[in-house]
Protein backbone atom coordinates (compact mmCIF):
# COMPACT_ATOMS: atom_id res chain seq x y z
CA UNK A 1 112.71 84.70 187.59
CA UNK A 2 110.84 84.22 184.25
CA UNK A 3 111.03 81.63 181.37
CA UNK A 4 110.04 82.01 177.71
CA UNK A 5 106.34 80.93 177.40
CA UNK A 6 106.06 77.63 175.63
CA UNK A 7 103.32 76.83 173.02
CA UNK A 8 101.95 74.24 175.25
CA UNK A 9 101.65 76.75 178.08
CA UNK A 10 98.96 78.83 176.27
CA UNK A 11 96.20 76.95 177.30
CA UNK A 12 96.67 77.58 180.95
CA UNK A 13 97.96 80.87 180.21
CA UNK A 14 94.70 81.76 178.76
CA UNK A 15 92.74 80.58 181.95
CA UNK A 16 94.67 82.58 184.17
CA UNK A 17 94.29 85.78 181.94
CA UNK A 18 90.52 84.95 182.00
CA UNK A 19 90.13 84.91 185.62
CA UNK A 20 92.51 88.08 186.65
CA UNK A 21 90.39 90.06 183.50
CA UNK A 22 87.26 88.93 184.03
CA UNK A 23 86.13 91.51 186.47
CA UNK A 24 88.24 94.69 184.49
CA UNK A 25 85.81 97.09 183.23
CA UNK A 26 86.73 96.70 179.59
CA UNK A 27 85.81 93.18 180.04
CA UNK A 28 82.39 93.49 181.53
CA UNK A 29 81.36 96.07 178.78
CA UNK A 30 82.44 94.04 175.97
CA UNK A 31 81.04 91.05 177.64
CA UNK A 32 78.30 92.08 179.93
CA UNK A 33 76.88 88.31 180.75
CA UNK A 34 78.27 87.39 183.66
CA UNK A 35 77.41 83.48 183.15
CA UNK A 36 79.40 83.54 180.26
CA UNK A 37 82.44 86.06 180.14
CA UNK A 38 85.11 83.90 182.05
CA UNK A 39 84.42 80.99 178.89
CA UNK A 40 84.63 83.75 176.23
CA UNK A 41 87.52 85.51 177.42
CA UNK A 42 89.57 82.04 177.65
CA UNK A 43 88.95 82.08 174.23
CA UNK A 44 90.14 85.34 173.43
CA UNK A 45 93.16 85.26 175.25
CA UNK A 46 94.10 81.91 173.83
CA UNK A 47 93.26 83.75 170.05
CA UNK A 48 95.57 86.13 171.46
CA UNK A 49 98.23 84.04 173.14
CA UNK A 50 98.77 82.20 169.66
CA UNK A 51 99.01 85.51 167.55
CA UNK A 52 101.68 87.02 169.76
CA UNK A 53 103.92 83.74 170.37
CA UNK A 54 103.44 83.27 166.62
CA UNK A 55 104.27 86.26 165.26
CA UNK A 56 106.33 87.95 168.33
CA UNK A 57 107.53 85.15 170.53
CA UNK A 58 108.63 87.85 173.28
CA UNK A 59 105.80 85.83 175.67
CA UNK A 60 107.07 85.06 179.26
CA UNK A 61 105.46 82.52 182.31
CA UNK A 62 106.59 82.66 185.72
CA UNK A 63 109.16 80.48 187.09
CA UNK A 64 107.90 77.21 188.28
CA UNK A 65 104.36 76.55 188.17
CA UNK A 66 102.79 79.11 185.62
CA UNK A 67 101.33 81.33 187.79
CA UNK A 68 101.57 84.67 185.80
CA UNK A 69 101.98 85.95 182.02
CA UNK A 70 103.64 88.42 180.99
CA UNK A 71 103.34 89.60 176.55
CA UNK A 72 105.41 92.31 174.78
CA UNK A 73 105.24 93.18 171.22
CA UNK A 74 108.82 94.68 170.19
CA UNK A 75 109.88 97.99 168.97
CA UNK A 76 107.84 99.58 166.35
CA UNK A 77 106.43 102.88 165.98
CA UNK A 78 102.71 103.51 166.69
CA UNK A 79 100.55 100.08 166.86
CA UNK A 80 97.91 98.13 165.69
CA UNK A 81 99.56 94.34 165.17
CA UNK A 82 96.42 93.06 166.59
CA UNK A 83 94.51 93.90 163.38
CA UNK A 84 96.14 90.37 161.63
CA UNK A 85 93.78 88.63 164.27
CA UNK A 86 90.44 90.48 164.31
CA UNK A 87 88.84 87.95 162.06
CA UNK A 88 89.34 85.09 164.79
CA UNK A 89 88.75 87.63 167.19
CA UNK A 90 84.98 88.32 165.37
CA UNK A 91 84.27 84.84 165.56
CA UNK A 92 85.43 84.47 169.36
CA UNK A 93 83.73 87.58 170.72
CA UNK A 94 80.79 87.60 168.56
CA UNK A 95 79.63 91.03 167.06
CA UNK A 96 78.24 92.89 169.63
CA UNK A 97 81.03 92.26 172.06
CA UNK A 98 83.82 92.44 169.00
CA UNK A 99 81.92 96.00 168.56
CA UNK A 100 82.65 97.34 171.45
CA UNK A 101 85.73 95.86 171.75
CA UNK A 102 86.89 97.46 168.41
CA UNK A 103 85.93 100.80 168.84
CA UNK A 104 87.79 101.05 172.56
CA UNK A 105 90.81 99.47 170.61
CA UNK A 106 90.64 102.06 167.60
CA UNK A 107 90.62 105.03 170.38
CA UNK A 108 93.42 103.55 172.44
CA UNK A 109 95.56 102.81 169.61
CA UNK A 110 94.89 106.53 167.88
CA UNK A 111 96.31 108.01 171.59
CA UNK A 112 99.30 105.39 171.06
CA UNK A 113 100.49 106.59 167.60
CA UNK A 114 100.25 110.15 168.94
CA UNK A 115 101.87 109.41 171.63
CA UNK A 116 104.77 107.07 170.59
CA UNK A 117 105.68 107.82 167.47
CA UNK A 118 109.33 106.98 167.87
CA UNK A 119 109.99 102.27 168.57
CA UNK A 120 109.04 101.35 171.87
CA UNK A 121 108.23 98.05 173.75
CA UNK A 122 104.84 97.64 174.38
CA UNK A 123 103.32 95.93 177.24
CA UNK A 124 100.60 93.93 175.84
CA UNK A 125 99.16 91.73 178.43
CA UNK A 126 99.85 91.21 182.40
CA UNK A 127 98.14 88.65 184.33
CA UNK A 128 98.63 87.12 187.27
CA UNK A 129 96.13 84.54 188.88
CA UNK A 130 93.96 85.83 191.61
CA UNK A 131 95.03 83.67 194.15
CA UNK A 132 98.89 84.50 193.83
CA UNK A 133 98.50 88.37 193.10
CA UNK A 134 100.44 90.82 195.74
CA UNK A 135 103.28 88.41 195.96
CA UNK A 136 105.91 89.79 193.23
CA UNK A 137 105.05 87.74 190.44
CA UNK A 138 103.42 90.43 188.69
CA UNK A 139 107.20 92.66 189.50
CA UNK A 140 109.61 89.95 188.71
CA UNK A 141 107.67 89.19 185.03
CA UNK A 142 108.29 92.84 184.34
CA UNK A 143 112.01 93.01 185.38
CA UNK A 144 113.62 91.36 182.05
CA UNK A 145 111.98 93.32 179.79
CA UNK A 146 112.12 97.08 181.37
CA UNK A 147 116.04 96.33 182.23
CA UNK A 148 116.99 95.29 178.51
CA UNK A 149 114.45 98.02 177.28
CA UNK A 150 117.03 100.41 179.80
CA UNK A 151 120.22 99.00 177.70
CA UNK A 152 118.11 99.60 174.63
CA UNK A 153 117.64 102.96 175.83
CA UNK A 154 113.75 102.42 174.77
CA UNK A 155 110.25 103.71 176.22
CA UNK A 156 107.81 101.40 177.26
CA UNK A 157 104.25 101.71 176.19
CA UNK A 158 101.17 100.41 178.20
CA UNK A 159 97.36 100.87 179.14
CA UNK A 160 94.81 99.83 182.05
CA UNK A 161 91.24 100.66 183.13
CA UNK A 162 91.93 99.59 186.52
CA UNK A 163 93.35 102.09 188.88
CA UNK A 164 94.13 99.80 191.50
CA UNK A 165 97.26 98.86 188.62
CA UNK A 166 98.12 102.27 188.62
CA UNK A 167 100.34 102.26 191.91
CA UNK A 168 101.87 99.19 190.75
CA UNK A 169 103.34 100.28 187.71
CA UNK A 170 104.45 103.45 188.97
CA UNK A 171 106.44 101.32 191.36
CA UNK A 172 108.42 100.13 188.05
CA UNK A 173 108.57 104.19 186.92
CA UNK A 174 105.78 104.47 184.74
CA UNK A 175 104.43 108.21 184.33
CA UNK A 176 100.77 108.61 183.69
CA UNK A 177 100.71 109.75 180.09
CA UNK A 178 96.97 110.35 179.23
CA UNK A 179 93.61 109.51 181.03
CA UNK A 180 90.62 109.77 179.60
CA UNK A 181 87.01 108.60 180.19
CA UNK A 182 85.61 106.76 177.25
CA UNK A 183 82.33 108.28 176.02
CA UNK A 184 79.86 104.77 175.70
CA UNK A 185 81.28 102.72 178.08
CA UNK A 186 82.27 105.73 180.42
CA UNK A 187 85.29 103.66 181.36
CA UNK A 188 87.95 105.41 182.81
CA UNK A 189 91.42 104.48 181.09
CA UNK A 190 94.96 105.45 181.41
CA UNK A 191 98.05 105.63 179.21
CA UNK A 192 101.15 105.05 180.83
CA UNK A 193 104.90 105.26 179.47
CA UNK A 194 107.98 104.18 180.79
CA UNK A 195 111.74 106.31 179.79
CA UNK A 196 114.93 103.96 180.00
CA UNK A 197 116.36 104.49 183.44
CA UNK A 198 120.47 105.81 182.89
């Protein structure tokens, strides 16, 4: 079961993003100190957390103890709400890791227009802590969303540079739409969409 987030959640929230991202490829390159990338990216994500519950409110928390996070930004066609927040996210990151981080954003969202250019639900952020993963958490955050985005009759949009998510989200009936590797960072990255079950 899941629960709306509550405002007084995101702190917490934002540490347990932190720690499940902090070892993701996109993380390391936009953040390549290792002393001080799990502090900076609890500062993103709580930048983040507070745009999406402020402007969205589709933010969800485990059951129970928060455990896991799951954020969706509604139907719209093509993307690019995070633009309203790159000034906080400038100061957060700093400019050479807001660099990077921009120009991997720009690409990803470019394949995102192209590829959903009809309203969709978009998976913006899945975390679970570390120490809880591989025990449904991560499943039963999805569930709400994918079975009202089946009455909808609406795709759902996501991306990950960790193939070890892959199998997971295939589980849920996600179809690998694009992977590509990224030409400075040489991550590898996938695109991966989701057609309403009947």
């Amino acid at each position: 079961m899941t629960t709306l987030l509550h405002p007084n959640d995101i702190a917490l929230a934002s540490v347990i993003m932190a720690k499940a991202f902090c070892t993701e490829p996109f993380s390391i390159y936009c953040i390549p100190d290792d002393s001080q990338r799990l502090r900076v990216l609890i500062k993103h994500f709580s930048a983040l957390m507070h745009y999406y519950q402020n402007v969205y409110g589709e933010s969800y928390k485990s059951e129970g103890a928060l455990k896991g996070v799951c954020v969706w930004e509604p139907p719209i066609a093509g993307g690019r709400s995070e633009y309203d927040i790159f000034t906080e996210l400038t100061k957060v990151l700093g400019p050479f890791s807001f660099g990077r981080y921009l120009k991997i954003i720009d690409q990803l969202d470019a394949i995102r227009k192209k590829e959903m250019p009809v309203p969709h639900w978009y998976l913006a952020l899945l975390a679970v802590d570390p120490i809880e993963q591989c025990k449904g958490i991560g499943s039963a955050l999805l569930q709400p969303m994918l079975k009202m985005a089946d009455v909808q009759h609406m795709s759902v949009y996501l991306w990950t540079d960790q193939p070890s998510s892959i199998a997971f989200y295939q589980k849920h009936n996600f179809k690998i739409a694009t992977h590509f590797i990224e030409s400075d960072s040489k991550i590898a990255f996938w695109t991966m969409q989701r057609q309403p079950m009947r």
